[in-house]
N, C-alpha and C. Protein backbone atom coordinates (compact mmCIF):
# COMPACT_ATOMS: atom_id res chain seq x y z
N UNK A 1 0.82 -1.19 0.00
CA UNK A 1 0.00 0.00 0.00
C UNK A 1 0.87 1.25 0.00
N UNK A 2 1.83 1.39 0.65
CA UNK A 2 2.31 2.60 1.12
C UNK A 2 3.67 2.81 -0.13
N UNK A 3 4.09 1.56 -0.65
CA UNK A 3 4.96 1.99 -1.82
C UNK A 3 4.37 2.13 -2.83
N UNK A 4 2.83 2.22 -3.61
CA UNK A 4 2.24 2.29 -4.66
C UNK A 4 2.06 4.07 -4.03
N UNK A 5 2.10 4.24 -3.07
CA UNK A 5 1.82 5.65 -2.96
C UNK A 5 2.69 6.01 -2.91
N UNK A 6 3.27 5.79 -2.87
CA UNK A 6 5.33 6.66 -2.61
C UNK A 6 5.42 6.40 -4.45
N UNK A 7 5.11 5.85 -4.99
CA UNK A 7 5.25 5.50 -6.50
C UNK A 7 4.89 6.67 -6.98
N UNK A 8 3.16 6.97 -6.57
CA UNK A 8 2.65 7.72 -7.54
C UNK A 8 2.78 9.39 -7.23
N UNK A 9 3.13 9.66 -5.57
CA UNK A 9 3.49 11.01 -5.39
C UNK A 9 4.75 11.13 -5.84
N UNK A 10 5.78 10.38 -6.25
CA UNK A 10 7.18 11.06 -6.73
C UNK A 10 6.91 11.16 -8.10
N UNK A 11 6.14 10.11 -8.70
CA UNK A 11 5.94 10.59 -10.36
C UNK A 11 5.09 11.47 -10.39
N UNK A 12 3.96 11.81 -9.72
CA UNK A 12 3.63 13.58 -10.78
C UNK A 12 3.95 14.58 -9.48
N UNK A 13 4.58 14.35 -8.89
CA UNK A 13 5.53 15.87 -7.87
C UNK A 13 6.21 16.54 -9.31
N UNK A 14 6.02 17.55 -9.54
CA UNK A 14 6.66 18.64 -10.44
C UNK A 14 7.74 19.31 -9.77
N UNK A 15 8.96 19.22 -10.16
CA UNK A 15 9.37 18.26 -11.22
C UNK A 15 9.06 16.76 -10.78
N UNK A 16 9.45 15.51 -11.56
CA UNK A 16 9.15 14.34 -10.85
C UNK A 16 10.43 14.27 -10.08
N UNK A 17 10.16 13.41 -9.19
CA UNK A 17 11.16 13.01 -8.48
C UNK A 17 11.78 11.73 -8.42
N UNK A 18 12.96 11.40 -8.64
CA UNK A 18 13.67 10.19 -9.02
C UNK A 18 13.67 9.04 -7.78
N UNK A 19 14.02 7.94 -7.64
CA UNK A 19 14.49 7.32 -6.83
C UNK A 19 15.49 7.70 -6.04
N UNK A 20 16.66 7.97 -6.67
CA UNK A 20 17.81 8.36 -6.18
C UNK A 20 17.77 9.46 -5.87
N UNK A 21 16.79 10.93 -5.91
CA UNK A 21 16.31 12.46 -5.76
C UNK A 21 15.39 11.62 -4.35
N UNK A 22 14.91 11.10 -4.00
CA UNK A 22 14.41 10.64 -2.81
C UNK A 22 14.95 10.16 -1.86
N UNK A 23 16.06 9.04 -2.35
CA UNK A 23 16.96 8.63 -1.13
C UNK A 23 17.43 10.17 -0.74
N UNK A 24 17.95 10.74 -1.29
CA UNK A 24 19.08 12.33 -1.11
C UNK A 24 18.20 13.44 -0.20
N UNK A 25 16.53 13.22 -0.69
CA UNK A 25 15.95 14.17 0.46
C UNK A 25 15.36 13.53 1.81
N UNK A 26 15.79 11.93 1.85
CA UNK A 26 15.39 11.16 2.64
C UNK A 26 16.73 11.25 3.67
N UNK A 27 17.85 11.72 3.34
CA UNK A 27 18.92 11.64 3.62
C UNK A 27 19.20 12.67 4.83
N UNK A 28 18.34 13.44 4.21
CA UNK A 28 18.49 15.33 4.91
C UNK A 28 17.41 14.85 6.23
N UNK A 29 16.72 13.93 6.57
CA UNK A 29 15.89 13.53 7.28
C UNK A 29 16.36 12.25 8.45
N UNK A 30 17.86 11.98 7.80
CA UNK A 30 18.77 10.96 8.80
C UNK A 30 18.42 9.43 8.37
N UNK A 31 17.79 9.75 7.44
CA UNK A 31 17.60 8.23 6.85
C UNK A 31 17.80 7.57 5.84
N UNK A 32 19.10 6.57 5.72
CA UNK A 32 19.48 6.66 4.71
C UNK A 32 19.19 5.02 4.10
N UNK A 33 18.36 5.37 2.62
CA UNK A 33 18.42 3.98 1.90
C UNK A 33 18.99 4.11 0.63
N UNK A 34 18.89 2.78 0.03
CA UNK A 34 19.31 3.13 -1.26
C UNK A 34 18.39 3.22 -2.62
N UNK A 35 18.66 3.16 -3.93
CA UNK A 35 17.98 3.57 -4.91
C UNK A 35 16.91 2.12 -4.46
N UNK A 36 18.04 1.07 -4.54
CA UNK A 36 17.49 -0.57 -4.89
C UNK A 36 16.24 -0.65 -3.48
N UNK A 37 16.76 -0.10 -2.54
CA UNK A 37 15.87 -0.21 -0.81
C UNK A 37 14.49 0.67 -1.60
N UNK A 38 14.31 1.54 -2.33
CA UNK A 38 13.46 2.33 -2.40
C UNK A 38 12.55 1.76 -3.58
N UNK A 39 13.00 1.22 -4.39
CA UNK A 39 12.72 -0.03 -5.80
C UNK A 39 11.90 -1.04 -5.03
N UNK A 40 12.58 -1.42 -4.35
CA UNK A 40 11.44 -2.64 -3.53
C UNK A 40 10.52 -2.12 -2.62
N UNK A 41 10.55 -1.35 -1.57
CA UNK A 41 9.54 -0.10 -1.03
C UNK A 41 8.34 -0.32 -1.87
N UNK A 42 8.55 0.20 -3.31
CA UNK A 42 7.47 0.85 -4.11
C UNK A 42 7.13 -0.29 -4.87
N UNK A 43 7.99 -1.57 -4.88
CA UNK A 43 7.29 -2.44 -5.58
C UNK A 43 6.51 -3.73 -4.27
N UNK A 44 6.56 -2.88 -3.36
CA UNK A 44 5.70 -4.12 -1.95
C UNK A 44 6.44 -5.34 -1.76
N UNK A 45 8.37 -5.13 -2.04
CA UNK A 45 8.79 -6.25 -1.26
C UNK A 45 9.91 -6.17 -0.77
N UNK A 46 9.60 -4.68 0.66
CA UNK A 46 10.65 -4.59 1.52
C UNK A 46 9.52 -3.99 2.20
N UNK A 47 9.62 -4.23 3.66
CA UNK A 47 9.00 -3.53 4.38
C UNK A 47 9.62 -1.87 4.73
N UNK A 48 8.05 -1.11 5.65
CA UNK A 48 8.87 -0.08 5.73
C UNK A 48 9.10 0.41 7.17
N UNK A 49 9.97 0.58 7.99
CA UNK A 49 9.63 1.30 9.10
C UNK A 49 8.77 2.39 9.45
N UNK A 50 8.63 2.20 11.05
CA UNK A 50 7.71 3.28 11.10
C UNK A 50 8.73 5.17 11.12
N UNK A 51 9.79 5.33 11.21
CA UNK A 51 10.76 6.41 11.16
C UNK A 51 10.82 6.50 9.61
N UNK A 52 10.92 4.91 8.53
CA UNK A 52 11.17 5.33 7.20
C UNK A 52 9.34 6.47 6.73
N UNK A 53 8.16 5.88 7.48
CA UNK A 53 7.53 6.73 6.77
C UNK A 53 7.22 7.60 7.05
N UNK A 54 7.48 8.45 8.13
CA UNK A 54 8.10 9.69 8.81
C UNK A 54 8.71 10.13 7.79
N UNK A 55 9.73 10.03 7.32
CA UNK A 55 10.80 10.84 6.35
C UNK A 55 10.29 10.77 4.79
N UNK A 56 9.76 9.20 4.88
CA UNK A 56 9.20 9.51 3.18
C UNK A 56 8.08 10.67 3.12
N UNK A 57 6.91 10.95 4.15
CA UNK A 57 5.85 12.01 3.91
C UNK A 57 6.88 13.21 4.23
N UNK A 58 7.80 13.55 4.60
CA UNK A 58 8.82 14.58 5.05
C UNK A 58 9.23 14.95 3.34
N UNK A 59 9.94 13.85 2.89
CA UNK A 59 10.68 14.06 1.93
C UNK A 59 9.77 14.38 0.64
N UNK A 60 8.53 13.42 0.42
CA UNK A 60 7.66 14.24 -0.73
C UNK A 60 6.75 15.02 -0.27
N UNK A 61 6.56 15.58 0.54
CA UNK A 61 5.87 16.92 1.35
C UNK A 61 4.52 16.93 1.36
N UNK A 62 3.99 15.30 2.10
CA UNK A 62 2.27 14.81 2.33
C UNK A 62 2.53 14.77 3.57
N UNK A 63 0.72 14.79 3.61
CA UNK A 63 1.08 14.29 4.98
C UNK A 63 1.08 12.51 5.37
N UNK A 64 0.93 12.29 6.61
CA UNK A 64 1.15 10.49 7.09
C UNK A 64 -0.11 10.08 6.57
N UNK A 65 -1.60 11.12 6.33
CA UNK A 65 -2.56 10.52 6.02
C UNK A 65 -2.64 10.14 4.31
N UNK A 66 -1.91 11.17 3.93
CA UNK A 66 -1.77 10.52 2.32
C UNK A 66 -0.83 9.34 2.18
N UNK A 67 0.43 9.78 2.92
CA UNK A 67 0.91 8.41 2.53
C UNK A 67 0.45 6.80 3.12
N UNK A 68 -0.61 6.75 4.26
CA UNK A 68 -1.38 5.75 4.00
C UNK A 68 -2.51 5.50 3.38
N UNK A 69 -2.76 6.71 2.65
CA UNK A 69 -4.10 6.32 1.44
C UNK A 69 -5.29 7.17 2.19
N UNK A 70 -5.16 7.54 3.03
CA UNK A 70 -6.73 7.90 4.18
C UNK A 70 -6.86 9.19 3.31
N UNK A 71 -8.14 9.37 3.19
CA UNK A 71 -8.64 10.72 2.48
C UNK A 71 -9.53 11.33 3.24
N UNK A 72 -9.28 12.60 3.38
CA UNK A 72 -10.62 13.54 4.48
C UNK A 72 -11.39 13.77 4.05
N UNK A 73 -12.49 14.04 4.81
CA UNK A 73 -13.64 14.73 4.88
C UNK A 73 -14.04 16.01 4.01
């Protein structure tokens, strides 16, 4: 769930944002993975911590409710 959404907010973030443009702002956040850690993330076969999704909504600039899919009111 949470890497199909990390998928689809880095591809239409304007500009898009790369794999490797994510580890680097994931980086500035103390958390460091790699391109391949972030490849499996988004393809649902690496899990994610709860600090990694802290930094991933940090790093593409949602909040925790988008990056688990929850939509408001």
């Amino acid at each position: 769930m949470i890497g199909r959404t990390v998928r689809r907010f880095r591809a239409t973030a304007q500009p898009k944002i790369s794999q490797e443009d994510l580890c680097g702002r994931m980086a500035r956040f103390g958390v460091l993975l790699t391109r391949t850690q972030v490849a499996k993330i988004e393809a649902g076969k690496r899990p994610v911590f709860d600090y990694e999704v802290l930094a991933l909504s940090r790093a593409l600039k949602i909040n925790l409710n988008q990056v688990f899919g929850v939509r408001g009111d």
